[in-house]
C-alpha atoms as a PDB file:
ATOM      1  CA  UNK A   1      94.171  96.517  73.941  1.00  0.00           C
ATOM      2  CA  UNK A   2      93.378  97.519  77.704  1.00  0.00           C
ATOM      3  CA  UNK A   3      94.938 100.924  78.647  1.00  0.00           C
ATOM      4  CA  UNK A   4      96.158 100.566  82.521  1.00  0.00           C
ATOM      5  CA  UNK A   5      97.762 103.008  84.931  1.00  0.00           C
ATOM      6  CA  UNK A   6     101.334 102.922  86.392  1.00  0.00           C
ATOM      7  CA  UNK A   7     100.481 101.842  89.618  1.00  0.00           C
ATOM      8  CA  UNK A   8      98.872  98.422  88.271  1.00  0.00           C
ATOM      9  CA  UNK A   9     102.395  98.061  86.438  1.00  0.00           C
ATOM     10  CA  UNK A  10     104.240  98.703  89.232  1.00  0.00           C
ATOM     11  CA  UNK A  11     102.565  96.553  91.209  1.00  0.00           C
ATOM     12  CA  UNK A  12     102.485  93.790  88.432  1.00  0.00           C
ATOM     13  CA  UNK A  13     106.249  93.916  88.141  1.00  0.00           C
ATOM     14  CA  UNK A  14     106.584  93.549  92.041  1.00  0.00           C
ATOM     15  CA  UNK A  15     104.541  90.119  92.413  1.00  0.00           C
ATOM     16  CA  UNK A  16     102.956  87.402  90.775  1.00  0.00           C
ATOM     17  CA  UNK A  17      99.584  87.924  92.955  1.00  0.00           C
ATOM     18  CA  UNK A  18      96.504  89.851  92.064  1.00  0.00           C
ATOM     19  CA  UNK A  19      95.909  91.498  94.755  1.00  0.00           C
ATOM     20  CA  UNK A  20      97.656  93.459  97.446  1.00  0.00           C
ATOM     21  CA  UNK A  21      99.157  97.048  97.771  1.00  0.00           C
ATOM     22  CA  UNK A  22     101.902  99.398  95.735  1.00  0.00           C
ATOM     23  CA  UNK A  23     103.422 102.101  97.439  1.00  0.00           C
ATOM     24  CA  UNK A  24     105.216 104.516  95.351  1.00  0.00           C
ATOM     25  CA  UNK A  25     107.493 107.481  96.032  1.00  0.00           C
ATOM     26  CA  UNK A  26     109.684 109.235  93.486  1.00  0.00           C
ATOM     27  CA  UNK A  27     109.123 112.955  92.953  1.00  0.00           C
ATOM     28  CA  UNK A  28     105.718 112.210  94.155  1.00  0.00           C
ATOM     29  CA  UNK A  29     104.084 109.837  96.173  1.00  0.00           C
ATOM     30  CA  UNK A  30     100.692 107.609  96.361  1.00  0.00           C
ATOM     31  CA  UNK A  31      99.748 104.213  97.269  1.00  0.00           C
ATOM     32  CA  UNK A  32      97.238 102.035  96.275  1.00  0.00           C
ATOM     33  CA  UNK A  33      94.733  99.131  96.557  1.00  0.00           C
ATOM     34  CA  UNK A  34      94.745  96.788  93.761  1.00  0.00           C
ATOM     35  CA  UNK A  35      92.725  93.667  93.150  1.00  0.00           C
ATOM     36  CA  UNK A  36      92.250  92.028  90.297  1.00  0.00           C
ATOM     37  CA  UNK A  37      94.689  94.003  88.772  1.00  0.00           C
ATOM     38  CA  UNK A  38      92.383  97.121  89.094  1.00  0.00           C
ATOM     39  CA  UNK A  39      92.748 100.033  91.736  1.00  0.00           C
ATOM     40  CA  UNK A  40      90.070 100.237  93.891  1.00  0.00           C
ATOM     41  CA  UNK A  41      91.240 102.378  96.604  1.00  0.00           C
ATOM     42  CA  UNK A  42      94.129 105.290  96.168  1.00  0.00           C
ATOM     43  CA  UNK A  43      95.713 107.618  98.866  1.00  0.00           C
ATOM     44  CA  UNK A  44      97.554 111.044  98.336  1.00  0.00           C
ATOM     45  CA  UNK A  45      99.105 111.692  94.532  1.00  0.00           C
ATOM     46  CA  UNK A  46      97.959 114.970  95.298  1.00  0.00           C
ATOM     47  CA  UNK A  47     101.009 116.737  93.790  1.00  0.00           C
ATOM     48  CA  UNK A  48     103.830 118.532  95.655  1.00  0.00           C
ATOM     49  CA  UNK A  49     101.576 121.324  97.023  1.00  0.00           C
ATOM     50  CA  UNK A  50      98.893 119.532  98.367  1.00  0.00           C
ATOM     51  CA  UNK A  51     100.490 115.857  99.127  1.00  0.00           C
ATOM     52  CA  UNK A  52     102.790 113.359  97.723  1.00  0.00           C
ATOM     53  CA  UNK A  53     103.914 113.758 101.460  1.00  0.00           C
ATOM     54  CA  UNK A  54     107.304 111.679 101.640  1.00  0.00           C
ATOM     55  CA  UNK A  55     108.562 111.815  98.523  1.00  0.00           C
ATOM     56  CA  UNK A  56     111.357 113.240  96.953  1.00  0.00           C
ATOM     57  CA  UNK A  57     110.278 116.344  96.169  1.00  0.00           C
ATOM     58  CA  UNK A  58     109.283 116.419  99.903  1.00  0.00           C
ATOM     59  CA  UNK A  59     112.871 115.094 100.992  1.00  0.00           C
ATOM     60  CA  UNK A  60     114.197 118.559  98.902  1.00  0.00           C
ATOM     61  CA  UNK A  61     111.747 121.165 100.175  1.00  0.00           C
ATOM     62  CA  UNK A  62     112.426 119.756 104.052  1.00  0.00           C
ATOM     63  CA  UNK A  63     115.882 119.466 103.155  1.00  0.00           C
ATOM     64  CA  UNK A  64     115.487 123.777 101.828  1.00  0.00           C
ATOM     65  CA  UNK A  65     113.227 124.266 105.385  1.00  0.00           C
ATOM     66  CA  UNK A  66     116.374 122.777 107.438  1.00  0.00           C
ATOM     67  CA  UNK A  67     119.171 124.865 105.662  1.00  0.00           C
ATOM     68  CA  UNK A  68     117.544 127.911 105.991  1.00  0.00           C
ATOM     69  CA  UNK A  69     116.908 127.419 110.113  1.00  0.00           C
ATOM     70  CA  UNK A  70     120.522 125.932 110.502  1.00  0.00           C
ATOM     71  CA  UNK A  71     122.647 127.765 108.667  1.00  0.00           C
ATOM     72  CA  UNK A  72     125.780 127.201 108.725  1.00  0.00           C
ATOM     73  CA  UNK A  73     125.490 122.978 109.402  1.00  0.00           C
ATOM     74  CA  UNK A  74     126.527 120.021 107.421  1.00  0.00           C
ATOM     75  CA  UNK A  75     123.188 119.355 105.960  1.00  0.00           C
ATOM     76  CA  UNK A  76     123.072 123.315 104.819  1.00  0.00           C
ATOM     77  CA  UNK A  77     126.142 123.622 102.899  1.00  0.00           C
ATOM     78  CA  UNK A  78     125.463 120.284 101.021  1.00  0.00           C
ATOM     79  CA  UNK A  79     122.305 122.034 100.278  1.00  0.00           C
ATOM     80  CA  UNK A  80     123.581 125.497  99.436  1.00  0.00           C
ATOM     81  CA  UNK A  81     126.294 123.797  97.434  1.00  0.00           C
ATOM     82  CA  UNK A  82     123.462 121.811  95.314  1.00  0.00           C
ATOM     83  CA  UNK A  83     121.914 125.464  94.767  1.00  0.00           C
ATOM     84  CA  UNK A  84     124.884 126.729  94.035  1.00  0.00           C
ATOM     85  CA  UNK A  85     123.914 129.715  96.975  1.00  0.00           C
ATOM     86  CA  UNK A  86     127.013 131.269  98.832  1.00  0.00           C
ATOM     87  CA  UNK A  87     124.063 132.467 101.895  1.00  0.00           C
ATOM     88  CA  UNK A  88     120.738 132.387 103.066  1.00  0.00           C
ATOM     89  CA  UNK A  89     119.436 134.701 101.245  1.00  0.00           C
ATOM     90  CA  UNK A  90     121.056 133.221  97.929  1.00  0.00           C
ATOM     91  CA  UNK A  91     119.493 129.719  98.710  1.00  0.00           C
ATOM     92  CA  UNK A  92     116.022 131.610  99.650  1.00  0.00           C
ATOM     93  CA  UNK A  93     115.827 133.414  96.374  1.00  0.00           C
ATOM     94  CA  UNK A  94     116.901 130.294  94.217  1.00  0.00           C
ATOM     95  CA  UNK A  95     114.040 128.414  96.102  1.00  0.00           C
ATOM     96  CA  UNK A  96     111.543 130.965  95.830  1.00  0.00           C
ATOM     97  CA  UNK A  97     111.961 130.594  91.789  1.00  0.00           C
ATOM     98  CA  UNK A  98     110.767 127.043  91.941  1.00  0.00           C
ATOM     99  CA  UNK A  99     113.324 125.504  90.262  1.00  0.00           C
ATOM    100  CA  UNK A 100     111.225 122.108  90.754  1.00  0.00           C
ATOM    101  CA  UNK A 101     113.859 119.518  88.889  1.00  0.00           C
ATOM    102  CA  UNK A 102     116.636 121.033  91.131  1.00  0.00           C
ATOM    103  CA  UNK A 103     114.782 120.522  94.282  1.00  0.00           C
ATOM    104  CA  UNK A 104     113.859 117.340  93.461  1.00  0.00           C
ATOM    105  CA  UNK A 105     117.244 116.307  93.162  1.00  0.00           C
ATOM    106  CA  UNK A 106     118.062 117.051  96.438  1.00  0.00           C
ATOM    107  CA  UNK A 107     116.411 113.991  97.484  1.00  0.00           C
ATOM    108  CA  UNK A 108     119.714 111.680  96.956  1.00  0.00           C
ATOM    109  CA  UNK A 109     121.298 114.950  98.470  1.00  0.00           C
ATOM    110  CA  UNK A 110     119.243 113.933 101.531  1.00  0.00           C
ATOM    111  CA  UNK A 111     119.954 110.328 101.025  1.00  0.00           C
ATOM    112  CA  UNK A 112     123.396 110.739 101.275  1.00  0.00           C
ATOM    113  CA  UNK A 113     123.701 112.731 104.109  1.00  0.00           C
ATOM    114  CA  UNK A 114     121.829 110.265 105.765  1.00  0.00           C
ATOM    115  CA  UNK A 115     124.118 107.349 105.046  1.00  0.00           C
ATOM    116  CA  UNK A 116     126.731 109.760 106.185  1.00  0.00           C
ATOM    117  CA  UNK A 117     124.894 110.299 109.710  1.00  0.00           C
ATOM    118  CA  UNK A 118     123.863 113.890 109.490  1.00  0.00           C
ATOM    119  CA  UNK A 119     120.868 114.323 111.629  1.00  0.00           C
ATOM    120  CA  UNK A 120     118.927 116.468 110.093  1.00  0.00           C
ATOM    121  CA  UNK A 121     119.175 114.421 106.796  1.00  0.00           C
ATOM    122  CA  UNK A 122     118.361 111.290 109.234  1.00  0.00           C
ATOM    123  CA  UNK A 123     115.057 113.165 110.524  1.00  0.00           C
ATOM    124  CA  UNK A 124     114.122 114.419 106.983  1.00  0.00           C
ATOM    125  CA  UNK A 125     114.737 110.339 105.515  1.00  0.00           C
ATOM    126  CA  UNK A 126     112.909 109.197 108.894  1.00  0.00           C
ATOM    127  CA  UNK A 127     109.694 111.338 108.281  1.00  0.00           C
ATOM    128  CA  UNK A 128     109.627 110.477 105.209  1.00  0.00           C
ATOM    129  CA  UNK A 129     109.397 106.945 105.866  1.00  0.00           C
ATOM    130  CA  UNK A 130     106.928 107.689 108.573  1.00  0.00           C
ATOM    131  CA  UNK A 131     104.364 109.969 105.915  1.00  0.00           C
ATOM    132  CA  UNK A 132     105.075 106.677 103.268  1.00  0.00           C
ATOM    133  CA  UNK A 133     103.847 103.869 105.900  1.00  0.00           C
ATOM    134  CA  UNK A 134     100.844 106.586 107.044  1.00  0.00           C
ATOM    135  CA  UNK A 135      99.775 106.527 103.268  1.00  0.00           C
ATOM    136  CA  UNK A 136      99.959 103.079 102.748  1.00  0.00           C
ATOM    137  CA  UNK A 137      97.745 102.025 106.077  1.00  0.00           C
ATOM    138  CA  UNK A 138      95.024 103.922 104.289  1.00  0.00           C
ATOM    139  CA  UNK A 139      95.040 101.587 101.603  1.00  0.00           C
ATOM    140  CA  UNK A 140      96.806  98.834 102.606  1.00  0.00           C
ATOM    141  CA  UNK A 141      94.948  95.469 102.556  1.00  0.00           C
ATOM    142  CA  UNK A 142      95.855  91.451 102.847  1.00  0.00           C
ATOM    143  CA  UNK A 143      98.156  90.715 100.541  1.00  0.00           C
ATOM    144  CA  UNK A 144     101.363  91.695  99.281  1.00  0.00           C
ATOM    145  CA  UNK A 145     103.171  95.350  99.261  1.00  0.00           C
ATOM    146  CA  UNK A 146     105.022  96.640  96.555  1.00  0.00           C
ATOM    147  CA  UNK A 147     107.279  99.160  96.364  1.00  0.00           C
ATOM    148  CA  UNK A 148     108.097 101.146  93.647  1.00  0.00           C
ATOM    149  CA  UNK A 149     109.982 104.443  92.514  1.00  0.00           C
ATOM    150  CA  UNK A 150     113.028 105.931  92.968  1.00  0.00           C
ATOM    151  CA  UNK A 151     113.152 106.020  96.638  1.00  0.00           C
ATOM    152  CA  UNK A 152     111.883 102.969  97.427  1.00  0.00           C
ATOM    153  CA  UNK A 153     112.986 100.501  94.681  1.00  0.00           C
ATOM    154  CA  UNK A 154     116.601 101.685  95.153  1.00  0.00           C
ATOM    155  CA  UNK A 155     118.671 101.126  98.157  1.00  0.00           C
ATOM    156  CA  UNK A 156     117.697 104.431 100.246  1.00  0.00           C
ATOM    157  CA  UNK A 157     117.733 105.138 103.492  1.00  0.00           C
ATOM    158  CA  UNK A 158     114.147 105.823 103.072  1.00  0.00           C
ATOM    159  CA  UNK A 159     113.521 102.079 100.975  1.00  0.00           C
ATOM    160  CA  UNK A 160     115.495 100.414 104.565  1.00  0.00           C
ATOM    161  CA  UNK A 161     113.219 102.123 106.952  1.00  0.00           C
ATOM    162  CA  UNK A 162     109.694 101.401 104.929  1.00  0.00           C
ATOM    163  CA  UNK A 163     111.105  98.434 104.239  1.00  0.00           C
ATOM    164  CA  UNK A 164     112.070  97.491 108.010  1.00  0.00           C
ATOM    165  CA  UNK A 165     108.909  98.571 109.474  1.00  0.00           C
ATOM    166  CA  UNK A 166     106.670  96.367 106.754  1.00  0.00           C
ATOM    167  CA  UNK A 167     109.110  93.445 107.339  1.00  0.00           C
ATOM    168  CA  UNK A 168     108.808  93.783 111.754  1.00  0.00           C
ATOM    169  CA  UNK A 169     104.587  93.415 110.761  1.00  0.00           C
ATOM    170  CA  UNK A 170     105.030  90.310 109.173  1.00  0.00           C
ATOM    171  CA  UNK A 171     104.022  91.838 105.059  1.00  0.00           C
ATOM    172  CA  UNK A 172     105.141  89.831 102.634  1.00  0.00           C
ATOM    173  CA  UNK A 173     106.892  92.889 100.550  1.00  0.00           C
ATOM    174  CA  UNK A 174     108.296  92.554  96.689  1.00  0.00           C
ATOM    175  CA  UNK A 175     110.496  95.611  94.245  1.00  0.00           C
ATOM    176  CA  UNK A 176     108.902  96.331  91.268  1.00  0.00           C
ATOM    177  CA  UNK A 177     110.996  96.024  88.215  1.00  0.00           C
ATOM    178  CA  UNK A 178     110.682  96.540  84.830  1.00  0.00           C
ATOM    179  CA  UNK A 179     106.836  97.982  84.226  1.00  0.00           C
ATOM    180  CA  UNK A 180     107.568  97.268  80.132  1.00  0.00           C
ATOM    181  CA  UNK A 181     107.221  93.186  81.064  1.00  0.00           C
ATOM    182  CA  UNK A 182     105.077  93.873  84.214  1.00  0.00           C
ATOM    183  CA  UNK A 183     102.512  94.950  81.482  1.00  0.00           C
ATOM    184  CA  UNK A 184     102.986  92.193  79.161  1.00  0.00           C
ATOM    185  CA  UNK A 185     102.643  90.100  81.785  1.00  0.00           C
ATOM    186  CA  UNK A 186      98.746  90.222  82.925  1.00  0.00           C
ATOM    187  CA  UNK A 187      98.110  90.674  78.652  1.00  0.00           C
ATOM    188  CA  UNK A 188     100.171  87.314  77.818  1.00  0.00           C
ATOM    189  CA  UNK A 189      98.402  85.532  80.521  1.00  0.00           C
ATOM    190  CA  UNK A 190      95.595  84.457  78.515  1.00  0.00           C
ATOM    191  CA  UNK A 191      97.605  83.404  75.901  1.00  0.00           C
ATOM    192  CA  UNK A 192     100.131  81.412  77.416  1.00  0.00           C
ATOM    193  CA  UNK A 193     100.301  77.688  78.721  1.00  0.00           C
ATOM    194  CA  UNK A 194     102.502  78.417  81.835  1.00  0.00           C
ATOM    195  CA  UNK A 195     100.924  79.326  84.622  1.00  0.00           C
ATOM    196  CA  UNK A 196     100.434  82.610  86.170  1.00  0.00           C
ATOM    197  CA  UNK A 197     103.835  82.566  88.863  1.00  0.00           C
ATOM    198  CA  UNK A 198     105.874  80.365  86.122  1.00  0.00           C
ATOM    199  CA  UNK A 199     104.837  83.283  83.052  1.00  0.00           C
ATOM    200  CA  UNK A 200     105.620  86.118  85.707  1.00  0.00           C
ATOM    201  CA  UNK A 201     109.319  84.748  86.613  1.00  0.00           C
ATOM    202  CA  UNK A 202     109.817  84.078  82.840  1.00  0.00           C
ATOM    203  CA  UNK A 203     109.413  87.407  82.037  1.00  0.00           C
ATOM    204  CA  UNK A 204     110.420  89.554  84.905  1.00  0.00           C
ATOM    205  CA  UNK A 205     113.088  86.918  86.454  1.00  0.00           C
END
């Protein structure tokens, strides 16, 4: 049995190749190198207070930082409504308790708004996007990129703008899937007589 991390799944359930990149944002955020099927190079997954600068925990607490400088705007009362706060100094008390599930779920919050063409919400999902590419270029290498997590292996305003930006320099970019078969894949490869692309369709389609 060999004991692996998530991002080696993720990026095993994204491509057929060895090596390459996985960027991942959820409620946190970190890329990484990966050859062989081994990291050898990681950026941010520092946690919410020091890093995992784009993800969706980030998306809320920007999302918090806006409401309480615009308030009243579209973007705030989507945001007080979420916190269930009738003011400002409702939605600054329920933030100051840390209620960190809640705040991360204001990252589809966010994401909505930004379908919806709120500009604030479109700055927050922008930055993001722009803090997600930074990390990456810290680790990023030849091969291909990965993306994985809630905000970038659904459709998000965030995945379309990471996504864009990878595509316009030419990266050859694949969605990880399910990490359950992404990890039987690299164990059944020794076993099996179909090749390495031919095992990983067969099992992740």
């Amino acid at each position: 049995m060999r004991v692996v991390g998530d991002v080696v799944t993720a990026f095993a359930a994204g491509t057929f190749m060895l090596a390459g990149s996985a960027l991942i944002a959820g409620t946190g955020a970190v890329a990484a190198r990966i050859v062989a099927h081994e990291v050898v190079a990681v950026a941010d997954g520092f946690g919410w207070l020091l890093g995992d600068e784009g993800s969706g925990r980030w998306m809320g607490l920007q999302a918090l930082r806006f409401a309480v400088r615009d308030w009243p705007s579209t973007l705030a009362s989507r945001v007080a409504a979420h916190a269930g706060a009738a003011s400002v100094d409702a939605l600054i008390r329920w933030a100051q308790g840390l209620p960190l599930a809640a705040i991360d779920a204001l990252a589809p919050v966010v994401c909505a708004a930004a379908r919806d063409g709120d500009a604030a919400a479109l700055f927050i999902a922008a930055d993001a996007s722009r803090r997600l590419l930074a990390t990456l270029d810290q680790v990023a290498a030849d091969g291909p990129v990965v993306l994985a997590g809630g905000l970038l292996a659904a459709d998000t305003p965030v995945r379309l703008r990471v996504l864009s930006a990878l595509q316009a320099r030419g990266a050859t970019v694949g969605t990880s899937r399910d990490p359950a078969a992404a990890a039987a894949w690299p164990a059944a490869r020794p076993l099996s007589a179909l090749g390495g692309p031919a095992l990983h369709a067969a099992l992740l389609g």
